[in-house]
N, C-alpha and C. Protein backbone atom coordinates (compact mmCIF):
# COMPACT_ATOMS: atom_id res chain seq x y z
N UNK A 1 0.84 -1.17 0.00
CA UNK A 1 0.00 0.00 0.00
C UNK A 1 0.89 1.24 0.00
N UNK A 2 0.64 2.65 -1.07
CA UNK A 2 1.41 3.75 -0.82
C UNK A 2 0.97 4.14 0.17
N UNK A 3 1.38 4.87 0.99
CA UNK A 3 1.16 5.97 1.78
C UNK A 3 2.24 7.21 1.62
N UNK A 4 1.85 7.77 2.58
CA UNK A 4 2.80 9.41 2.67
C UNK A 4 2.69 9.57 4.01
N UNK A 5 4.47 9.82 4.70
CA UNK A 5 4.40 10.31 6.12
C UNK A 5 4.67 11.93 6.09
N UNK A 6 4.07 11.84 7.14
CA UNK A 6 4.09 13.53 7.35
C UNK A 6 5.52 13.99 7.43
N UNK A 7 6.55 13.17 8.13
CA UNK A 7 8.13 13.97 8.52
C UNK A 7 9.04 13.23 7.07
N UNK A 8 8.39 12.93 6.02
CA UNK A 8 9.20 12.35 5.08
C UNK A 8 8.94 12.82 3.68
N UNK A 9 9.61 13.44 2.77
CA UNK A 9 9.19 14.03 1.57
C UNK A 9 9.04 12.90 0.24
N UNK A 10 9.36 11.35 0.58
CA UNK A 10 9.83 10.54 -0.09
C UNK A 10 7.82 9.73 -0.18
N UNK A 11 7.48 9.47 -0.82
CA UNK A 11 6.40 8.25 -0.06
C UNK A 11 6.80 7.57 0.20
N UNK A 12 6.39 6.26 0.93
CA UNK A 12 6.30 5.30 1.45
C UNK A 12 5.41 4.01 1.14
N UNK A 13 5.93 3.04 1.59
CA UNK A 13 5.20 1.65 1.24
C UNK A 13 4.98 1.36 2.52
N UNK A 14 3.46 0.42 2.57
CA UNK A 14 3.17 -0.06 3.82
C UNK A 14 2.31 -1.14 3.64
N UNK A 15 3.34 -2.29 4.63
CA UNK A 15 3.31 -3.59 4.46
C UNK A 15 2.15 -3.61 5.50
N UNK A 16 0.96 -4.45 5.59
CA UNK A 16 -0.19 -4.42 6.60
C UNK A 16 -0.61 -5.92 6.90
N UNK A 17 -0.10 -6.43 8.15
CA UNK A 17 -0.16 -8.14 8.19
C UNK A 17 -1.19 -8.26 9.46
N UNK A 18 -1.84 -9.78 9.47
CA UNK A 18 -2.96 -9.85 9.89
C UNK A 18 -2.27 -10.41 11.20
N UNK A 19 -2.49 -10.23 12.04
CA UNK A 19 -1.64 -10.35 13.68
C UNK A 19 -2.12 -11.87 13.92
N UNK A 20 -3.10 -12.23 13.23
CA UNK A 20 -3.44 -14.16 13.41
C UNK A 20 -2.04 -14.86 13.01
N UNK A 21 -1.31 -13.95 12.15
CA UNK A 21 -0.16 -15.06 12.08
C UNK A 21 1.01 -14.71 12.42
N UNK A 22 1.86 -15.61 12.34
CA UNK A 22 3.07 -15.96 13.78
C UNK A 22 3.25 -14.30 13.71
N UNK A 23 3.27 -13.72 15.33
CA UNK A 23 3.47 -12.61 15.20
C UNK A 23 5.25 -12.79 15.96
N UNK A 24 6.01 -13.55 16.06
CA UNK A 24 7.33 -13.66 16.13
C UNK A 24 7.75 -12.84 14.91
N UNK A 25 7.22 -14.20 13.69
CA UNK A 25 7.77 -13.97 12.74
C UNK A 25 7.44 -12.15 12.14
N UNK A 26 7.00 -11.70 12.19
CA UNK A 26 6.46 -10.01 12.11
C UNK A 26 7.48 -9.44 12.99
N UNK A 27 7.78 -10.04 14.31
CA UNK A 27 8.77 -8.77 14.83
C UNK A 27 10.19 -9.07 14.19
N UNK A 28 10.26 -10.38 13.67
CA UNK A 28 11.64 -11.06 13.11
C UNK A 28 12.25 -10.44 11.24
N UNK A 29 11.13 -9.75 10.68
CA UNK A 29 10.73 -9.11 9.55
C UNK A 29 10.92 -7.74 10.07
N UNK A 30 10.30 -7.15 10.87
CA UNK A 30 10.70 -5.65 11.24
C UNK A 30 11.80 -5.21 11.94
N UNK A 31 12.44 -6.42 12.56
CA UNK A 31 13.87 -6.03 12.80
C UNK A 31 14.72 -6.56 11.80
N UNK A 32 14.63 -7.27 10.64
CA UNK A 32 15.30 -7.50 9.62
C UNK A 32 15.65 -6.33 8.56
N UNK A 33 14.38 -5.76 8.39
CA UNK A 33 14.27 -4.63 7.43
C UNK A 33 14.98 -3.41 7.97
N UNK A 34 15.07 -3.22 9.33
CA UNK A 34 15.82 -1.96 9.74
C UNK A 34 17.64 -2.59 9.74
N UNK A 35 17.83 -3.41 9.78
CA UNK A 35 18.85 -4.00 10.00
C UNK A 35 19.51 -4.03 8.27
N UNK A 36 18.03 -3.76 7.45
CA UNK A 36 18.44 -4.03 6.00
C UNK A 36 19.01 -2.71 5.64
N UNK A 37 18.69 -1.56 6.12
CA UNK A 37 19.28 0.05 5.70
C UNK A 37 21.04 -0.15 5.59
N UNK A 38 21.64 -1.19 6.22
CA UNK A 38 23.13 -0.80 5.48
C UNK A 38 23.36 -1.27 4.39
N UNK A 39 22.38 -2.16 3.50
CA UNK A 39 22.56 -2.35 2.16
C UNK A 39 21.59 -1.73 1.43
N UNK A 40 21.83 -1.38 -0.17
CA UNK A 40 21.16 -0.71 -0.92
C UNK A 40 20.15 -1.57 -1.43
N UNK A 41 21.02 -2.63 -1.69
CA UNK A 41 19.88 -3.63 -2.38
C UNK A 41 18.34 -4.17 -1.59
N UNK A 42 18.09 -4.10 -0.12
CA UNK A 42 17.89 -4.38 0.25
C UNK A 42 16.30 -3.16 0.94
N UNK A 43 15.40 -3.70 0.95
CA UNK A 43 14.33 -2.95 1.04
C UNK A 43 14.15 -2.81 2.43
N UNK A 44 14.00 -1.38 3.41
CA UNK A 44 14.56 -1.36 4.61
C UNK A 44 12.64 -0.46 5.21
N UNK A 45 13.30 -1.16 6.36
CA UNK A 45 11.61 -0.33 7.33
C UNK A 45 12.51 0.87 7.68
N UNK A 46 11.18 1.78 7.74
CA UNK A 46 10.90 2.99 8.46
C UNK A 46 10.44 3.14 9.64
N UNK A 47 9.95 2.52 10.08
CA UNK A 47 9.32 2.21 11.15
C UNK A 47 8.14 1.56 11.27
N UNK A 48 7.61 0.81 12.44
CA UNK A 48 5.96 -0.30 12.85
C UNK A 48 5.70 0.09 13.55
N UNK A 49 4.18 -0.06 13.54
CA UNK A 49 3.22 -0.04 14.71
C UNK A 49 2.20 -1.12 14.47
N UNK A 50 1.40 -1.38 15.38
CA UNK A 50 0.38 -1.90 15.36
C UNK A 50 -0.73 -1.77 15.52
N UNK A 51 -2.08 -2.56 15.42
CA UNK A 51 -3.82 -2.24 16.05
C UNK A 51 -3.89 -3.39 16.66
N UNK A 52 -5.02 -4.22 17.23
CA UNK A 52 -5.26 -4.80 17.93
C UNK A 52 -5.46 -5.83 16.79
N UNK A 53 -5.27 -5.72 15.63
CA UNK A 53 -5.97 -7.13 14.55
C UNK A 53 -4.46 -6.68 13.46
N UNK A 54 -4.03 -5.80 13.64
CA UNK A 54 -2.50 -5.83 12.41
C UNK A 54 -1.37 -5.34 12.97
N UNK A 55 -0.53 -6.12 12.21
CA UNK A 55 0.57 -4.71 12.02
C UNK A 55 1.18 -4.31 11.24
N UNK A 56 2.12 -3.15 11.20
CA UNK A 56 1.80 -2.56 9.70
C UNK A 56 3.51 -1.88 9.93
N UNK A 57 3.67 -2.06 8.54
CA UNK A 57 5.16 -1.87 8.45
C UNK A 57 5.88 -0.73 7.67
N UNK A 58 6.42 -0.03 8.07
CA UNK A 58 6.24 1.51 7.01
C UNK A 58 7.91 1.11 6.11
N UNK A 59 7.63 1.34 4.87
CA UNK A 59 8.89 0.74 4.26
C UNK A 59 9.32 1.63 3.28
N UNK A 60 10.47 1.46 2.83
CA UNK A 60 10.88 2.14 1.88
C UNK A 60 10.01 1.64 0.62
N UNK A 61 10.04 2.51 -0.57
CA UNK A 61 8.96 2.65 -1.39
C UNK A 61 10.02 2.43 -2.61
N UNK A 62 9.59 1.51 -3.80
CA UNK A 62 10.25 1.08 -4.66
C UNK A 62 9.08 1.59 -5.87
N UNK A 63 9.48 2.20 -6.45
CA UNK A 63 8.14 2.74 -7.66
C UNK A 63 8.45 2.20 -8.75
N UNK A 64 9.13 1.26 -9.23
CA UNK A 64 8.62 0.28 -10.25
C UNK A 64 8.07 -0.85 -9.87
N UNK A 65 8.20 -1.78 -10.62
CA UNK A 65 7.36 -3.13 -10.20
C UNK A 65 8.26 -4.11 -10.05
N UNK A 66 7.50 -5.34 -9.75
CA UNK A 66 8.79 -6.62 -9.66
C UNK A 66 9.16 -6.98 -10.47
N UNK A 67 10.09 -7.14 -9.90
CA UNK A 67 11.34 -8.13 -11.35
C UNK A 67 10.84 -8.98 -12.20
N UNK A 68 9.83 -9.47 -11.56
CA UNK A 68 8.64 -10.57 -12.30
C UNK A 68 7.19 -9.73 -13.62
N UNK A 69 6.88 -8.88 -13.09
CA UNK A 69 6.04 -7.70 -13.82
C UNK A 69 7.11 -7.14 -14.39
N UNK A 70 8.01 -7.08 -14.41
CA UNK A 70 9.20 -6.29 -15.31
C UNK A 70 9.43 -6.84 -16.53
N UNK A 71 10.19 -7.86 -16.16
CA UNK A 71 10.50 -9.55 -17.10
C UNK A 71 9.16 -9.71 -18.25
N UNK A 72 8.12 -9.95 -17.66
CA UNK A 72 6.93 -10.38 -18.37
C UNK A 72 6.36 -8.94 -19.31
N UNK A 73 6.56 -7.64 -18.71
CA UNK A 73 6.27 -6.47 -19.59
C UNK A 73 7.19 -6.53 -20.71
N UNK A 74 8.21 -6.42 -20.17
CA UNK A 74 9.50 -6.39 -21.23
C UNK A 74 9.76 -7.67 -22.52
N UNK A 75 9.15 -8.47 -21.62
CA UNK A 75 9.81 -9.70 -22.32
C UNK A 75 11.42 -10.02 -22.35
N UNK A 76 11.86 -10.58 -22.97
CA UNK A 76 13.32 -10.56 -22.90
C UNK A 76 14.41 -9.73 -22.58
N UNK A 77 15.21 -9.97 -21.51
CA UNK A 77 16.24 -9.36 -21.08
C UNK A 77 17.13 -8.85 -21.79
N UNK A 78 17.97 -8.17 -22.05
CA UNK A 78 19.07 -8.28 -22.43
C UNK A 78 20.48 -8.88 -21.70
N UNK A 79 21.45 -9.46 -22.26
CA UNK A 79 22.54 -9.72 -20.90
C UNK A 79 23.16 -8.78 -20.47
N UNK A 80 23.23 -7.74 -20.65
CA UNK A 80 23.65 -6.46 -19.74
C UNK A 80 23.16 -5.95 -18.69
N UNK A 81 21.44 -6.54 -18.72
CA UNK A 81 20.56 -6.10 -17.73
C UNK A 81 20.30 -7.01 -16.67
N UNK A 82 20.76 -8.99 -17.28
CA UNK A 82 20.70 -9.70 -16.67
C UNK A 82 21.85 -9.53 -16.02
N UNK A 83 22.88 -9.58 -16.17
CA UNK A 83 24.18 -9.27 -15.20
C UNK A 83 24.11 -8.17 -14.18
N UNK A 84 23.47 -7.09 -14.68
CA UNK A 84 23.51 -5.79 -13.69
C UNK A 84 22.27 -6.30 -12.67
N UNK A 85 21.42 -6.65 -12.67
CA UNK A 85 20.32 -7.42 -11.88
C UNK A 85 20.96 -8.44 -11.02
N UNK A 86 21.54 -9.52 -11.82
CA UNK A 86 22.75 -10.27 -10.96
C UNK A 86 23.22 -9.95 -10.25
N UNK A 87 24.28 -8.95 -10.31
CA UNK A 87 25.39 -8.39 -9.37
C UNK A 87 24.52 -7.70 -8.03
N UNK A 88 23.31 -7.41 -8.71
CA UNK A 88 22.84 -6.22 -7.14
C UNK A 88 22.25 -7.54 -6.38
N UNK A 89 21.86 -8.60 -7.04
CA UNK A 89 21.03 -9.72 -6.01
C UNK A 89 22.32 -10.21 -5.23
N UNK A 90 22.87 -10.48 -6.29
CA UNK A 90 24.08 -10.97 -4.89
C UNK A 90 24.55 -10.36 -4.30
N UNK A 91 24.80 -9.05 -4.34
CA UNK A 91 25.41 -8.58 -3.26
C UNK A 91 24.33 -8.27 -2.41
N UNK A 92 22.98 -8.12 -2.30
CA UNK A 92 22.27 -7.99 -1.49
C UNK A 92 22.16 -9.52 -0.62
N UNK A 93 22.43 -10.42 -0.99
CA UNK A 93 22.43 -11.42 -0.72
C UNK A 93 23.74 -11.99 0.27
N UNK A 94 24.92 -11.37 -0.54
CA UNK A 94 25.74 -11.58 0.26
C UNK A 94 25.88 -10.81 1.67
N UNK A 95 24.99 -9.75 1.31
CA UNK A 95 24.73 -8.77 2.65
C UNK A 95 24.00 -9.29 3.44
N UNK A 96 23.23 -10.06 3.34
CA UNK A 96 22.17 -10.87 4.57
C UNK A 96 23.41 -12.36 5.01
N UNK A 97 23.60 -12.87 4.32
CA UNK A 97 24.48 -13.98 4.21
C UNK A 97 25.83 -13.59 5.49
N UNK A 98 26.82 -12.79 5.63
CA UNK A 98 27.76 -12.18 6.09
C UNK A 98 27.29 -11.45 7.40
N UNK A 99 25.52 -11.26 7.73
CA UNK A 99 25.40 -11.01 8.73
C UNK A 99 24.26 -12.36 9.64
N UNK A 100 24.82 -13.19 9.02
CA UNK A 100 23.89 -14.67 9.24
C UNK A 100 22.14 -14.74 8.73
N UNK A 101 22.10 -14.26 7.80
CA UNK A 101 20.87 -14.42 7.79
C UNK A 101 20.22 -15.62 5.94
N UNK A 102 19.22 -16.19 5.95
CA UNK A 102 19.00 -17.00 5.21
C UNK A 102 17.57 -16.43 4.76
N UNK A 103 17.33 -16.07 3.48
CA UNK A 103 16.28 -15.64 2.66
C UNK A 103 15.07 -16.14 3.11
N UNK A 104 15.00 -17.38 2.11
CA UNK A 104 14.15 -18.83 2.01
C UNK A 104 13.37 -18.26 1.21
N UNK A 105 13.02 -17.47 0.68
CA UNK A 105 12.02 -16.63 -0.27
C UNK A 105 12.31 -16.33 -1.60
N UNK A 106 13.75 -16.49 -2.17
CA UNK A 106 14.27 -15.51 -3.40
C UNK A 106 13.25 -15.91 -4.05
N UNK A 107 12.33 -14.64 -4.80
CA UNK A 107 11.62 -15.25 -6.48
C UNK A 107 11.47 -14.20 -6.82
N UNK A 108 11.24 -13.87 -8.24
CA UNK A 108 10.97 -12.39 -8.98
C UNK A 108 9.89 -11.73 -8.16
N UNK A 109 8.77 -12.20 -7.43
CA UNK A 109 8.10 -11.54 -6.84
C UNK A 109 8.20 -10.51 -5.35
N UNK A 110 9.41 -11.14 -5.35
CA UNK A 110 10.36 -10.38 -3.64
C UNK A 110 11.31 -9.48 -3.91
N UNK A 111 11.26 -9.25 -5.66
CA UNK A 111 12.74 -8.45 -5.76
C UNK A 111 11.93 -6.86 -6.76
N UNK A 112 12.03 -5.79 -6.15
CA UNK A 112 11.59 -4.76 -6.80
C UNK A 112 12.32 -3.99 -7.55
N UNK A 113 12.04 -3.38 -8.07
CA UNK A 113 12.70 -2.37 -8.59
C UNK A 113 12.25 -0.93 -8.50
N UNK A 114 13.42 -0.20 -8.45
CA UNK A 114 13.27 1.35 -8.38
C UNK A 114 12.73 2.04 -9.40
N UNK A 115 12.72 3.47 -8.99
CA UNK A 115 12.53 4.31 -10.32
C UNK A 115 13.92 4.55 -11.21
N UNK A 116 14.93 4.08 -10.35
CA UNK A 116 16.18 4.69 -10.71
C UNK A 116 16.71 3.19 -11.99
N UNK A 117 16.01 2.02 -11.33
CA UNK A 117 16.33 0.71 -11.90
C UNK A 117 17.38 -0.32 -11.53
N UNK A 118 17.42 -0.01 -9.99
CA UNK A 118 18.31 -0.44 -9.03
C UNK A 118 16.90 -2.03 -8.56
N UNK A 119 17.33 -2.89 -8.00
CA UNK A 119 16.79 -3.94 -7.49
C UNK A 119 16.81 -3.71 -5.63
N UNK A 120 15.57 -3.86 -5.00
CA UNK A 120 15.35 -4.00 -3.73
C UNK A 120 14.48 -5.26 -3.44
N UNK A 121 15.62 -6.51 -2.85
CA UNK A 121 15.09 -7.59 -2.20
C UNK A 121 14.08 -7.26 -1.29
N UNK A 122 12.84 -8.13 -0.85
CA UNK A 122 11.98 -7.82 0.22
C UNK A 122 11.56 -9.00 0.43
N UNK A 123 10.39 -8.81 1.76
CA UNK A 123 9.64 -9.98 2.29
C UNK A 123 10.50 -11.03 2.62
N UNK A 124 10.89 -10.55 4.04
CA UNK A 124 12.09 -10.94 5.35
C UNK A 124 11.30 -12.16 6.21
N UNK A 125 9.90 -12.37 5.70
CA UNK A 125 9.10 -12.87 6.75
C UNK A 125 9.48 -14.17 6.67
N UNK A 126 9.92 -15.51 6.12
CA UNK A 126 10.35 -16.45 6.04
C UNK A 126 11.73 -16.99 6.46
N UNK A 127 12.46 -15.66 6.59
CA UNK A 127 14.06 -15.74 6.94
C UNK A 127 14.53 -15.76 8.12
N UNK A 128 15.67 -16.98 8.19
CA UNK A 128 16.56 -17.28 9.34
C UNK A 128 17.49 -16.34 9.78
N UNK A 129 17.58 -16.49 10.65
CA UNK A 129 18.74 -15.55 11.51
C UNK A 129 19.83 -16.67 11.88
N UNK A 130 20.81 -16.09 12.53
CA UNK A 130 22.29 -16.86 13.41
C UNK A 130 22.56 -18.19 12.45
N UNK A 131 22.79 -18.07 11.04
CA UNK A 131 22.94 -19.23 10.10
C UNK A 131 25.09 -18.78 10.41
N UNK A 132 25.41 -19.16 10.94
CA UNK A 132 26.94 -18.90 11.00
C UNK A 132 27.83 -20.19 11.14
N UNK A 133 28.82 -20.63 10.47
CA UNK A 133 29.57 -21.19 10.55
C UNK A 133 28.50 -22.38 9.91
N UNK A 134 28.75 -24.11 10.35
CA UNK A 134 28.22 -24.84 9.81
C UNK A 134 27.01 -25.53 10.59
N UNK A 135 25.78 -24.54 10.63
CA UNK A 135 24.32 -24.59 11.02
C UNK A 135 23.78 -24.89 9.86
N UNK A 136 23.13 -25.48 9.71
CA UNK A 136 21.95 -25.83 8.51
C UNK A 136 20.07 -25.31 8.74
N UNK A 137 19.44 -25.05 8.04
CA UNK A 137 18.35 -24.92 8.38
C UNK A 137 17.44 -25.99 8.52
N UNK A 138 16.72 -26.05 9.17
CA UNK A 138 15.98 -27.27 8.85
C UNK A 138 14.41 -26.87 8.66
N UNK A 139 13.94 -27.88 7.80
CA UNK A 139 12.47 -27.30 7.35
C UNK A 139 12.64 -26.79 6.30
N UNK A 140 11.40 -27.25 5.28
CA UNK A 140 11.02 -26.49 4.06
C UNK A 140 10.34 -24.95 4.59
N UNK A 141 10.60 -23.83 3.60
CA UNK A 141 10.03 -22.74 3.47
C UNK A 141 10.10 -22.13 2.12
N UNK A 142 9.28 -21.32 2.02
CA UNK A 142 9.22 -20.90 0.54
C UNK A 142 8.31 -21.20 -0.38
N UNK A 143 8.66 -20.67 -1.63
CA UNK A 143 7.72 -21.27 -3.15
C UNK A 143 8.58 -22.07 -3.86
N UNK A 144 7.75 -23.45 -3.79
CA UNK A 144 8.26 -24.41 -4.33
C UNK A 144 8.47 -24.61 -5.61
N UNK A 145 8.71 -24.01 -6.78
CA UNK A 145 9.03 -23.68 -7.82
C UNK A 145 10.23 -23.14 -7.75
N UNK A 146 10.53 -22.29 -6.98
CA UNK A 146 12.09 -21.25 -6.60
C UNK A 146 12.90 -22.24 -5.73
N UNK A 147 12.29 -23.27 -4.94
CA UNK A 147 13.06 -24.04 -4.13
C UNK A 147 14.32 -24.95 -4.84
N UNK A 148 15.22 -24.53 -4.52
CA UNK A 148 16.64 -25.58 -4.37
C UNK A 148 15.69 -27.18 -4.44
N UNK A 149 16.46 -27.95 -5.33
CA UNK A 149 16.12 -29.32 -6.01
C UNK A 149 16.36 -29.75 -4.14
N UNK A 150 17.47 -29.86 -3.61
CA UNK A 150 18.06 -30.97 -2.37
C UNK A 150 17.11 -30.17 -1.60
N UNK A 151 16.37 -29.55 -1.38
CA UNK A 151 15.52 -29.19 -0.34
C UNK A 151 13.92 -29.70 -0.71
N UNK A 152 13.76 -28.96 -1.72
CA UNK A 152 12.11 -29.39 -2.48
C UNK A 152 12.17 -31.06 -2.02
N UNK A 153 13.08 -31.78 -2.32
CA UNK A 153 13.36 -32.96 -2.03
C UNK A 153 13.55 -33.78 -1.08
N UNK A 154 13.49 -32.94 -0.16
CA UNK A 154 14.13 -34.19 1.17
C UNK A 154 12.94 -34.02 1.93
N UNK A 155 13.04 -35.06 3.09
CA UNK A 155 11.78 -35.13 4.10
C UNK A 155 11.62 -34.17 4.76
């Protein structure tokens, strides 16, 4: 949802989740996203609050569409655009990665784009924390289409 804050000249995006579900996982997403402001790639909160039935997440605002509505408008990439798209996922990636953290989400539908045509990863709500050294995750998460073959796969 756009919105507009009063102390911010920029708009804003606002994520609005139904408090029936895991509300861990909601505070584990809103401290992810502020934690996300030292990378660019990475789509960062402004700040949360809540009501008694949501809560609602004030985010940085990406004014193009997803990588997925991009792809499918456009149709075919070029490889200049696929590489420059590349390079910002991974390093946004390697930016969650280096501070222990595990996606479980990557798909064109989590990755936005700017007005500028920069890529902002989002939707933290599935992702592990303290993945350091040799921890494994356990448990499927995600869209199973985007899922890693050895995971989609195992019990």
């Amino acid at each position: 949802m756009l919105a507009t804050c009063s102390n911010r000249r920029k708009p804003v995006a606002m994520k609005v989740i139904d408090k029936a579900e895991d509300e861990r996982s909601i505070v584990k997403e809103v401290r992810l996203m502020r934690m996300a402001s030292g990378c660019p790639f990475l789509c960062h909160a402004h700040a949360a609050f809540q009501t008694k039935l949501t809560a609602c997440i004030v985010m940085e605002y990406a004014s193009g569409n997803s990588l997925k509505k991009f792809i499918k408008g456009t149709g075919k990439l070029k490889t200049d655009d696929i590489i420059f798209y590349a390079a910002e996922i991974i390093c946004g990636l390697q930016f969650l990665h280096a501070n222990g953290i595990v996606h479980r989400d990557i798909k064109l539908d989590n990755i936005l784009l700017t007005g500028e045509g920069h890529i902002k990863i989002f939707d933290f709500g599935l992702a592990v924390e303290g993945m350091f050294g040799q921890r494994k995750v356990k448990g499927k998460a995600g869209t199973l289409k985007y899922m890693a073959p050895e995971v989609s796969c195992s019990e």
